[in-house]
C-alpha atoms as a PDB file:
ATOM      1  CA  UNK A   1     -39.820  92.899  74.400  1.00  0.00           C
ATOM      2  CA  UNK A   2     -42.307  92.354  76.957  1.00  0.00           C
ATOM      3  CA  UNK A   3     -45.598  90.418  75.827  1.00  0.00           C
ATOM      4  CA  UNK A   4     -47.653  93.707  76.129  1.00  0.00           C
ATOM      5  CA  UNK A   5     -45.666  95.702  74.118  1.00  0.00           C
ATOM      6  CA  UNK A   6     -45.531  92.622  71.453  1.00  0.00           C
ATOM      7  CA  UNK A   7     -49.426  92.728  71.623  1.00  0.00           C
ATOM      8  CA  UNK A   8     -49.342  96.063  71.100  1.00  0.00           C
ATOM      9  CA  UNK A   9     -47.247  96.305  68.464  1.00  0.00           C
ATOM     10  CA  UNK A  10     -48.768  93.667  66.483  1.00  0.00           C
ATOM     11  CA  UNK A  11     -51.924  95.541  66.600  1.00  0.00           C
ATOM     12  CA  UNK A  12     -50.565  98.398  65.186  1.00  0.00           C
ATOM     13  CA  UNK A  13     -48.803  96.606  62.611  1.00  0.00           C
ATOM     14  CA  UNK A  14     -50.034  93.621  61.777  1.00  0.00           C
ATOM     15  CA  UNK A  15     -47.943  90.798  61.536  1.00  0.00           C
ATOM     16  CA  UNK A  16     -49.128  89.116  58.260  1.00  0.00           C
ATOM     17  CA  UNK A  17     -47.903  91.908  56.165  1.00  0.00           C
ATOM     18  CA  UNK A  18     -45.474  93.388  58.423  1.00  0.00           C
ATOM     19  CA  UNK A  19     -47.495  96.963  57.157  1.00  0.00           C
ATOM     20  CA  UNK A  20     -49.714  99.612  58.859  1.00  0.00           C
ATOM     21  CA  UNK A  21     -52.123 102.176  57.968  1.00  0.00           C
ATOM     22  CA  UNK A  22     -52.917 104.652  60.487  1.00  0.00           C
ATOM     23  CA  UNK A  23     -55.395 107.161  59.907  1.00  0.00           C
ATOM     24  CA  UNK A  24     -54.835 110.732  61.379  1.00  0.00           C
ATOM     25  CA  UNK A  25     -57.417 112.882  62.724  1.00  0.00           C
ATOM     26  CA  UNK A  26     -55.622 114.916  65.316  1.00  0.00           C
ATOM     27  CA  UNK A  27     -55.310 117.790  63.454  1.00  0.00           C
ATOM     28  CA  UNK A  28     -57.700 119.688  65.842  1.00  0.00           C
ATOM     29  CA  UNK A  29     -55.471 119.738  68.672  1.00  0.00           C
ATOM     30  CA  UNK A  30     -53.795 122.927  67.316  1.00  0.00           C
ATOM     31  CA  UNK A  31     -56.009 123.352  64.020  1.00  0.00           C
ATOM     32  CA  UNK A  32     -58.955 123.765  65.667  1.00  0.00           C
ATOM     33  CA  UNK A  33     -62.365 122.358  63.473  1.00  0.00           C
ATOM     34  CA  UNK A  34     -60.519 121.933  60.004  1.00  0.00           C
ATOM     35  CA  UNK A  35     -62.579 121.293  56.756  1.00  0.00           C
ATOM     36  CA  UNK A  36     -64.399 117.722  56.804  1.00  0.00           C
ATOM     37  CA  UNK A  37     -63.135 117.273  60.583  1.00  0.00           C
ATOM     38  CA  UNK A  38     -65.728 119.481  61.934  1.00  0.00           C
ATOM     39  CA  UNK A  39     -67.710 116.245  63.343  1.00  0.00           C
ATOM     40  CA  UNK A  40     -64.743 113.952  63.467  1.00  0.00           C
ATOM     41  CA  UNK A  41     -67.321 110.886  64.788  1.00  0.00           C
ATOM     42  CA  UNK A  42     -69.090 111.329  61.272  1.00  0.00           C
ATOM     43  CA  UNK A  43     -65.818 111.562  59.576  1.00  0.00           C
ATOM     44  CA  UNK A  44     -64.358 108.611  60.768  1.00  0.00           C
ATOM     45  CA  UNK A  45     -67.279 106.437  60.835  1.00  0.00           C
ATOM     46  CA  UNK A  46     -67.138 104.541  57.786  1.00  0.00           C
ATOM     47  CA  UNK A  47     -63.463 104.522  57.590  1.00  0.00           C
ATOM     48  CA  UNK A  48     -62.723 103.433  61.189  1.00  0.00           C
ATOM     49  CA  UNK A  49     -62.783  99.507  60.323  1.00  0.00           C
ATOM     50  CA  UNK A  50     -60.682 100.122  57.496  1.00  0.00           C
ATOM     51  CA  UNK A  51     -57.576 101.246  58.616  1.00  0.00           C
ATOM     52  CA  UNK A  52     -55.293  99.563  61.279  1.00  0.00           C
ATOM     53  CA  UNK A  53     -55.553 102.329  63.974  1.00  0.00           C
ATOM     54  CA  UNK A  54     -56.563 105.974  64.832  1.00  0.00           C
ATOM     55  CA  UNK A  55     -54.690 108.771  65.943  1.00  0.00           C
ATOM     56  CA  UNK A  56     -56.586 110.919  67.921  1.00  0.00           C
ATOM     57  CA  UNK A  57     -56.820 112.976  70.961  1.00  0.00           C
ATOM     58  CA  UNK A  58     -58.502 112.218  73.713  1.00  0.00           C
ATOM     59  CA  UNK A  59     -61.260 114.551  74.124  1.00  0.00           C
ATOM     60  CA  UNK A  60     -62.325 113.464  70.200  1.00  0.00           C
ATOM     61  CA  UNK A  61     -61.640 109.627  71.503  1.00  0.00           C
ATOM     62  CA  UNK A  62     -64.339 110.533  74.396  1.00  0.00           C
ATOM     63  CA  UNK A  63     -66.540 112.384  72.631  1.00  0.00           C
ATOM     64  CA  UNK A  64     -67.333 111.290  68.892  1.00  0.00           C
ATOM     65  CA  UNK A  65     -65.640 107.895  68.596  1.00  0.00           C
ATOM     66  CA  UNK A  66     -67.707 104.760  69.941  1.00  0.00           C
ATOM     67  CA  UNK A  67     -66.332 102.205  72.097  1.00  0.00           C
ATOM     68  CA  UNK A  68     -68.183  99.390  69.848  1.00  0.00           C
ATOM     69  CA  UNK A  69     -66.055 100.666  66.930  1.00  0.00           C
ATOM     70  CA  UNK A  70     -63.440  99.271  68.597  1.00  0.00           C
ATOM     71  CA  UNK A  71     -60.625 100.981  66.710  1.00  0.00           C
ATOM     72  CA  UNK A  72     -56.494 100.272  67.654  1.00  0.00           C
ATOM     73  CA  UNK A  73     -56.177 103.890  69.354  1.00  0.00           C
ATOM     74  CA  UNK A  74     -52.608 106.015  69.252  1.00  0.00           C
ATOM     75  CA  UNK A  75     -53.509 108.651  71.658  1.00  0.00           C
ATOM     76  CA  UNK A  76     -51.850 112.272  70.947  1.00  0.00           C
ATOM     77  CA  UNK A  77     -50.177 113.241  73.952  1.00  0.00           C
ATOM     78  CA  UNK A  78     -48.232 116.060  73.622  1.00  0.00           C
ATOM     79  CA  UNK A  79     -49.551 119.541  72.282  1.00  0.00           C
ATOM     80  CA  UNK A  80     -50.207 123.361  73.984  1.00  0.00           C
ATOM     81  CA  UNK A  81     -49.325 125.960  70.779  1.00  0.00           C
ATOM     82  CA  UNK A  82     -52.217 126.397  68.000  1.00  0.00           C
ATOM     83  CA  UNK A  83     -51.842 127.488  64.920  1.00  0.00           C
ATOM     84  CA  UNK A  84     -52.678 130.892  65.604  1.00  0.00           C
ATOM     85  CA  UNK A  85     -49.936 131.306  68.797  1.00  0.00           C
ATOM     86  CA  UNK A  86     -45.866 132.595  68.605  1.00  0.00           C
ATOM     87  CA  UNK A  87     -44.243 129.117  68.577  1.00  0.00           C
ATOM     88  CA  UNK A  88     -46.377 126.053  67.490  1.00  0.00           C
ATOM     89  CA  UNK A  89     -43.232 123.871  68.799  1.00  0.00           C
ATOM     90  CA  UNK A  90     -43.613 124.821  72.225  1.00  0.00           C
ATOM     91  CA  UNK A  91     -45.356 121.329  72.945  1.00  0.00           C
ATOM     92  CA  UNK A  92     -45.231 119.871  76.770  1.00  0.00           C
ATOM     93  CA  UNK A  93     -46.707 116.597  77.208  1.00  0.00           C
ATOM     94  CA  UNK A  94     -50.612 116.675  78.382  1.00  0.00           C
ATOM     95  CA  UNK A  95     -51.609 113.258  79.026  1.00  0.00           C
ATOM     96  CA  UNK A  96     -50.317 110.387  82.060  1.00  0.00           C
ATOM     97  CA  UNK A  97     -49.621 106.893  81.036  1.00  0.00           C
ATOM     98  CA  UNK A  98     -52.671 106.163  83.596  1.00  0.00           C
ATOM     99  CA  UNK A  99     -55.194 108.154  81.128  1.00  0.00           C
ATOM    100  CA  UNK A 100     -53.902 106.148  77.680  1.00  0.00           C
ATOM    101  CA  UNK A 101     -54.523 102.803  79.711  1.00  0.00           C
ATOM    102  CA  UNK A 102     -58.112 103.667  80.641  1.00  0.00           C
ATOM    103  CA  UNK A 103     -58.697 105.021  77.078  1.00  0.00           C
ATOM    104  CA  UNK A 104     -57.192 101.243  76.288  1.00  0.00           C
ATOM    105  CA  UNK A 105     -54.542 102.898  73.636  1.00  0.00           C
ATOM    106  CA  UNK A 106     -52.225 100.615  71.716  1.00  0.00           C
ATOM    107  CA  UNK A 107     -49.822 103.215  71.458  1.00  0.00           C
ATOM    108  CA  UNK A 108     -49.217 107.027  72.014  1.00  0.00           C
ATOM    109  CA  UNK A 109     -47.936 109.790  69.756  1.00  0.00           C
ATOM    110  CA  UNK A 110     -45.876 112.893  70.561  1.00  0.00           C
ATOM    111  CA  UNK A 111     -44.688 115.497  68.276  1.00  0.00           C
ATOM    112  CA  UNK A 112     -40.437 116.351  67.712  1.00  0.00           C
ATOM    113  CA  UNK A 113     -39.148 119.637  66.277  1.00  0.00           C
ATOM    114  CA  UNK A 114     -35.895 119.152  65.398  1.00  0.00           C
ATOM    115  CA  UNK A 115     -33.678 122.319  64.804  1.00  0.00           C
ATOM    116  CA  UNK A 116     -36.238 124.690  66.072  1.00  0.00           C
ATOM    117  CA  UNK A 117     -36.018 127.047  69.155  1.00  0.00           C
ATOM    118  CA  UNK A 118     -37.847 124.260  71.308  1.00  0.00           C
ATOM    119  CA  UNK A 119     -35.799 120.849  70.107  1.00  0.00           C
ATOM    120  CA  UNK A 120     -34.582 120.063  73.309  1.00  0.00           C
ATOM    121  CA  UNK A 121     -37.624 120.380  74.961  1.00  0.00           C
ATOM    122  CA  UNK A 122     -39.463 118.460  72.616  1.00  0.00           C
ATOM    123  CA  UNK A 123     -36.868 115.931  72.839  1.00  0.00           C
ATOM    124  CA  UNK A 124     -37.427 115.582  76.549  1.00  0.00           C
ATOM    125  CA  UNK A 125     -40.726 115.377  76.041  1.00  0.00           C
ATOM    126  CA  UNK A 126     -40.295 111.911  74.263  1.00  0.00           C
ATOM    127  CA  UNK A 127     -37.525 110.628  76.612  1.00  0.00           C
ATOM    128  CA  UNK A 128     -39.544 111.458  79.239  1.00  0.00           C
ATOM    129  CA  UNK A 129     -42.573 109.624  77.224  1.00  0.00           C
ATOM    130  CA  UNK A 130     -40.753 106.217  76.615  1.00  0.00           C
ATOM    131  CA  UNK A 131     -39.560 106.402  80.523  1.00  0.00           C
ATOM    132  CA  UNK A 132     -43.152 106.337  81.272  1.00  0.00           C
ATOM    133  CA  UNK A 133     -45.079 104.918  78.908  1.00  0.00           C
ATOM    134  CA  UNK A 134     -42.848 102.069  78.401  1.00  0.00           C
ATOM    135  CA  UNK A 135     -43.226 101.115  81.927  1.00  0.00           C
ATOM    136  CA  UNK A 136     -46.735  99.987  80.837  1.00  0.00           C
ATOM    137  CA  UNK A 137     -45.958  98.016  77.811  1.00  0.00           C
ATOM    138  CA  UNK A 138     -47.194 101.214  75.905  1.00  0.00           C
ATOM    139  CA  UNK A 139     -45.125 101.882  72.706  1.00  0.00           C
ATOM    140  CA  UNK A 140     -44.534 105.851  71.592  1.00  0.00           C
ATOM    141  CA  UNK A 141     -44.512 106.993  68.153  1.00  0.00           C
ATOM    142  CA  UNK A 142     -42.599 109.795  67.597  1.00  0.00           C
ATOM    143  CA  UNK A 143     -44.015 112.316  64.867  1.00  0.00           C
ATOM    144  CA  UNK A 144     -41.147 114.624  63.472  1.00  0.00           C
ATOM    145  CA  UNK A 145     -42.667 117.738  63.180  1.00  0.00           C
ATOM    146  CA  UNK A 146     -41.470 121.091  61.067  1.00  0.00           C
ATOM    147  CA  UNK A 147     -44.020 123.537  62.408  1.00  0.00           C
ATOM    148  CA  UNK A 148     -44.682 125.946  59.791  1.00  0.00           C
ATOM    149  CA  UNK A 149     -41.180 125.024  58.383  1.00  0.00           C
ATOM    150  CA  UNK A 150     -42.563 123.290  55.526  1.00  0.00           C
ATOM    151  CA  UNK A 151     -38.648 123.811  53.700  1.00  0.00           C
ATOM    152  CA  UNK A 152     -37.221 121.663  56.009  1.00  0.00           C
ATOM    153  CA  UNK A 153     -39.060 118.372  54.028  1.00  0.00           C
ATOM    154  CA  UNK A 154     -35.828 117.061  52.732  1.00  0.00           C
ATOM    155  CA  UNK A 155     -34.105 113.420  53.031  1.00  0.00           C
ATOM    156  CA  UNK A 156     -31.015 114.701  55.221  1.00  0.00           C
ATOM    157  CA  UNK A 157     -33.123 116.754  57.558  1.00  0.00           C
ATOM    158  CA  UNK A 158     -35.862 114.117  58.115  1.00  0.00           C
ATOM    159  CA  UNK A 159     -33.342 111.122  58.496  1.00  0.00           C
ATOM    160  CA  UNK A 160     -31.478 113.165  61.104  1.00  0.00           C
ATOM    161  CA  UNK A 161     -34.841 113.833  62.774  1.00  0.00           C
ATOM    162  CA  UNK A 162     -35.881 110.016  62.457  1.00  0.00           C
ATOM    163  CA  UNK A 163     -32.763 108.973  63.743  1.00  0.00           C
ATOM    164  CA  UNK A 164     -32.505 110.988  66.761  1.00  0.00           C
ATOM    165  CA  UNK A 165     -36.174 110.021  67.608  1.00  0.00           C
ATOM    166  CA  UNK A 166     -35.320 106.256  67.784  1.00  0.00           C
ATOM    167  CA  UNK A 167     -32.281 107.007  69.325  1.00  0.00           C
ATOM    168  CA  UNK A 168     -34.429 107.760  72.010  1.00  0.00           C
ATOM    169  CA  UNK A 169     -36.349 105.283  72.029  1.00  0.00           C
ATOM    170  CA  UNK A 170     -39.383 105.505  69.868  1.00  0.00           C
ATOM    171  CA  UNK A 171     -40.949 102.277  68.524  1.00  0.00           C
ATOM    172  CA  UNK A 172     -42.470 103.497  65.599  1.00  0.00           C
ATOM    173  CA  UNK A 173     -41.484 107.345  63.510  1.00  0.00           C
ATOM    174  CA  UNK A 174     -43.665 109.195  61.212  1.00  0.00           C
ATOM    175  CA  UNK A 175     -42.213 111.328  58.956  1.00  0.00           C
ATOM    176  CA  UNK A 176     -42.696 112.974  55.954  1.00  0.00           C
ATOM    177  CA  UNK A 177     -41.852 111.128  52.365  1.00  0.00           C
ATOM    178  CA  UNK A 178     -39.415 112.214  49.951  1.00  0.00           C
ATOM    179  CA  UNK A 179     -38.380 110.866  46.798  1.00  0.00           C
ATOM    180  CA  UNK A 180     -35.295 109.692  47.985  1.00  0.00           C
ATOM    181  CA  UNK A 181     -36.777 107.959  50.893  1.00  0.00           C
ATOM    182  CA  UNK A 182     -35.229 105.204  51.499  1.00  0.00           C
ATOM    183  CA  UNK A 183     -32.438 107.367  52.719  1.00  0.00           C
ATOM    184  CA  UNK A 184     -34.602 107.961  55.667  1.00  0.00           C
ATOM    185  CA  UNK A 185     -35.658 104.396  56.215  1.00  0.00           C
ATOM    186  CA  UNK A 186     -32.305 102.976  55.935  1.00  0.00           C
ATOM    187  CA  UNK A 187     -30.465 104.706  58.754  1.00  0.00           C
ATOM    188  CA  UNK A 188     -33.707 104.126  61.000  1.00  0.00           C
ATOM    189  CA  UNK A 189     -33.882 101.245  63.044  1.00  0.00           C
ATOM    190  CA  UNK A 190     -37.904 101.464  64.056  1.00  0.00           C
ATOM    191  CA  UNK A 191     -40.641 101.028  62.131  1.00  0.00           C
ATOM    192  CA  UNK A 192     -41.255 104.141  59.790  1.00  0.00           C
ATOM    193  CA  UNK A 193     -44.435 105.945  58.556  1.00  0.00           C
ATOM    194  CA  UNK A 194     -45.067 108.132  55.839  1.00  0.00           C
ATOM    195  CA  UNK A 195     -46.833 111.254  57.505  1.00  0.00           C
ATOM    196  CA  UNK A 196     -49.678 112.728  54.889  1.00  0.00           C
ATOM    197  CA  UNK A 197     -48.167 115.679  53.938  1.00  0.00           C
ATOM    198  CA  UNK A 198     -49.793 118.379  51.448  1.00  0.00           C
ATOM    199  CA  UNK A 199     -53.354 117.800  50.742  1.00  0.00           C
ATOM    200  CA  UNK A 200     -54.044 116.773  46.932  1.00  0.00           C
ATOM    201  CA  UNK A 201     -57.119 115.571  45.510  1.00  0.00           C
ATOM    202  CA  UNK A 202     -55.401 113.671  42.943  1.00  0.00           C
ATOM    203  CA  UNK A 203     -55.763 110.277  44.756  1.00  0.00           C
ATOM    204  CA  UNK A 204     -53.139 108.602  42.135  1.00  0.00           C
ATOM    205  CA  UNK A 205     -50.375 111.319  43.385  1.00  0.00           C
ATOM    206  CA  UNK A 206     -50.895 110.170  46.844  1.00  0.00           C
ATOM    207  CA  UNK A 207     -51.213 106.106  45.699  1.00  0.00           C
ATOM    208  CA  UNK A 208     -48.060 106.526  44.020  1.00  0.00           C
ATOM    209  CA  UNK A 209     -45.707 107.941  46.826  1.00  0.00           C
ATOM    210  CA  UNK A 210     -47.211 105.588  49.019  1.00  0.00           C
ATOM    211  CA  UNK A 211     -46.284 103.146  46.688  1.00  0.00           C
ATOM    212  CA  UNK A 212     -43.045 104.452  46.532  1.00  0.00           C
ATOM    213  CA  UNK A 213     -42.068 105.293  49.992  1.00  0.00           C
ATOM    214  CA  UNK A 214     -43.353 101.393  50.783  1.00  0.00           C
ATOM    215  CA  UNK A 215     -40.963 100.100  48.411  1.00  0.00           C
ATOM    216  CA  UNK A 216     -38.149 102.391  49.622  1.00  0.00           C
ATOM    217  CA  UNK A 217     -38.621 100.553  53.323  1.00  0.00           C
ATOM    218  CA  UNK A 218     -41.517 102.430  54.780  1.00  0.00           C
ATOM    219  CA  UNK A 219     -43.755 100.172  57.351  1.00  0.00           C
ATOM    220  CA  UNK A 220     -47.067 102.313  56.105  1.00  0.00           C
ATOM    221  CA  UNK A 221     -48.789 105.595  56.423  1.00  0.00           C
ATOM    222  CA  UNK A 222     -50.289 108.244  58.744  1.00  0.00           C
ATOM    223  CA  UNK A 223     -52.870 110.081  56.922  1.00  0.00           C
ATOM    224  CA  UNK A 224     -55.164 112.163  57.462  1.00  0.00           C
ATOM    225  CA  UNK A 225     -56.628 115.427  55.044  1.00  0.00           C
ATOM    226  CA  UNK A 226     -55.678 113.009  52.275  1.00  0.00           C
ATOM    227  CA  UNK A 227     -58.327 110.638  53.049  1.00  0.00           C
ATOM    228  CA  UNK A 228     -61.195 112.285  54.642  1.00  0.00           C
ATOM    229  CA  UNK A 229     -60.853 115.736  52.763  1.00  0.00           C
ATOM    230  CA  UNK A 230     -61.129 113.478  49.216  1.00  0.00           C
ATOM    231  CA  UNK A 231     -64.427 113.432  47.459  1.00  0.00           C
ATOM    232  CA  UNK A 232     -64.184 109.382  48.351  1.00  0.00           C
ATOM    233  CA  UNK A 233     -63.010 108.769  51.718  1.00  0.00           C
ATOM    234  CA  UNK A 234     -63.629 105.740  51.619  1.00  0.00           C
ATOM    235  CA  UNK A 235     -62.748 104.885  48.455  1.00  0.00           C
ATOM    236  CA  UNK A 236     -59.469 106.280  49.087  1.00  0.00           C
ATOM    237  CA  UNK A 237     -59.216 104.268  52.454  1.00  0.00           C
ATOM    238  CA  UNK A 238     -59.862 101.094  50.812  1.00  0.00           C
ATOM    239  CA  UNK A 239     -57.538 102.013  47.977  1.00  0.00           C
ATOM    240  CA  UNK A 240     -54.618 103.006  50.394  1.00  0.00           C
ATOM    241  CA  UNK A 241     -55.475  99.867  52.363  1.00  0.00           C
ATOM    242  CA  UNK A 242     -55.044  97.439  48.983  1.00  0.00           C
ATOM    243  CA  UNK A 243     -51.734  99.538  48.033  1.00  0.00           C
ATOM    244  CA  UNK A 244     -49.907  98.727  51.603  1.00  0.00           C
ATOM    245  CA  UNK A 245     -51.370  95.364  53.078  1.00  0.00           C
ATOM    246  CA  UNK A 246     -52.323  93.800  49.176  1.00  0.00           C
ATOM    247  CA  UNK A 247     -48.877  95.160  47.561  1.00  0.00           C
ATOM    248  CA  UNK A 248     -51.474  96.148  45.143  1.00  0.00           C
ATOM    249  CA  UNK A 249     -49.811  98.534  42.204  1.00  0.00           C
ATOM    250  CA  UNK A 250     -51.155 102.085  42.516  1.00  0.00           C
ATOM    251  CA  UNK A 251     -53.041 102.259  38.846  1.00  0.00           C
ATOM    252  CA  UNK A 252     -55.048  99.182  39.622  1.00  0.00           C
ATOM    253  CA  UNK A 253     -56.013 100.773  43.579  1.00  0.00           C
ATOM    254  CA  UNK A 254     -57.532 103.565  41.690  1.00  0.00           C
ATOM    255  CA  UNK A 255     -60.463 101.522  40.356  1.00  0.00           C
ATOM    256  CA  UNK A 256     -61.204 101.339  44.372  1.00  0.00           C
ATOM    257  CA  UNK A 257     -61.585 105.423  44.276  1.00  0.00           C
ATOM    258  CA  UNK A 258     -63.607 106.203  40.855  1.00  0.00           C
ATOM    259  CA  UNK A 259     -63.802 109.388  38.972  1.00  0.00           C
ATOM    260  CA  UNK A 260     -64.627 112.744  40.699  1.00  0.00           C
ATOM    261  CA  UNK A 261     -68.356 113.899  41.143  1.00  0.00           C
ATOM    262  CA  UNK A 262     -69.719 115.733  37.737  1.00  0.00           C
ATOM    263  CA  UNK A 263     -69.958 119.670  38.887  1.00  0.00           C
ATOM    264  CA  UNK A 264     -73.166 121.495  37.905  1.00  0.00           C
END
């Protein structure tokens, strides 16, 4: 491994824990302005130092995110479908290896949809990814995707999914957890993170299969709605943040959150 890519890498996952926590807030790129996202700068800005790196797009990078934050930045660089269109897993790739180094990104991210209509495009799109991108020293994440799929969340889907994606050369997968997840993370040979999945506001739910999933061989997480669309972002940041890099048990994290505001 070249000395960029292990700079890189340790950014993203830092080696005194050998954990991550990266904090979503993509979602626009097919969502459009999603609750709490609507000013993503605002979102993010107490909750930007907390976590180990951002994944965002570039036009949000550009536009709402300050340089002097100096956040660890995986750029999104695949997308095209929104929410709203036919096929949601008819991604191409949008964004050069040129762009991500002038945005100064540690790594980039790019969606998979196995077994859909489009996995062999979507597949080329991340060969075609780690051709480039690793040319640079650039790592890619791979992000297996269901679309609106949401059945296909099981162990045997998502290890097949995570499997294929390293095959081809992804550094780092996020996926979604399961209870047996360590079925996922033991047939993977990158780096795996647990993708946020439903949004909750019981912060202990989400605690706990973090907990879990890190025990069961996860590197970390890739949240998003969890954290900023909780009545304590940064409560629940900070909490997170003790449960992966402090090994901290999810019960005692929770005194990090506190109780929900008193309606009325």
């Amino acid at each position: 491994m070249d000395w960029g890519m292990q700079s890189r890498m340790a950014r993203l996952i830092p080696p005194e824990t050998g954990k991550a926590f990266f904090l979503a807030i993509d979602h626009g790129y097919f969502l459009g302005p999603t609750r709490n996202l609507e000013r993503p700068g605002e979102t993010v800005a107490d909750l930007t130092a907390i976590a180990d790196a951002l994944f965002v797009t570039r036009g949000v990078l550009r536009a709402a995110i300050p340089a002097e934050s100096t956040p660890n930045v995986i750029l999104r660089i695949s997308g095209g479908p929104s929410v709203i269109g036919p096929a949601l897993e008819n991604e191409q790739l949008l964004v050069t290896p040129e762009e991500a180094i002038r945005l100064d990104a540690a790594a980039v991210g790019i969606s998979v949809f196995v077994g859909t209509e489009h996995e062999t495009s979507t597949l080329k799109n991340l060969a075609t990814a780690v051709n480039e991108y690793e040319r640079y020293g650039i790592p890619v994440m791979a992000v297996t995707a269901v679309g609106k799929e949401l059945e296909k969340r099981d162990s045997r889907y998502l290890a097949l999914a995570s499997r294929i994606a390293a095959e081809l050369g992804a550094r780092v997968v996020k996926t979604y957890y399961t209870e047996d997840f360590d079925k996922i993370t033991s047939t993977c040979p990158v780096p795996v993170v647990i993708a946020g999945g439903p949004k909750t506001d019981d912060a202990l739910e989400v605690l706990t299969f973090v907990r879990d999933g890190i025990d069961k061989g996860a590197a970390g997480v890739n949240l998003g709605r969890n954290i900023w669309q909780h009545y304590n972002p940064v409560g629940m940041a900070l909490a997170l943040r003790a449960v992966i890099h402090d090994n901290a048990d999810p019960i005692d994290a929770l005194d990090l959150v506190g109780p929900p505001p008193v309606e009325g």
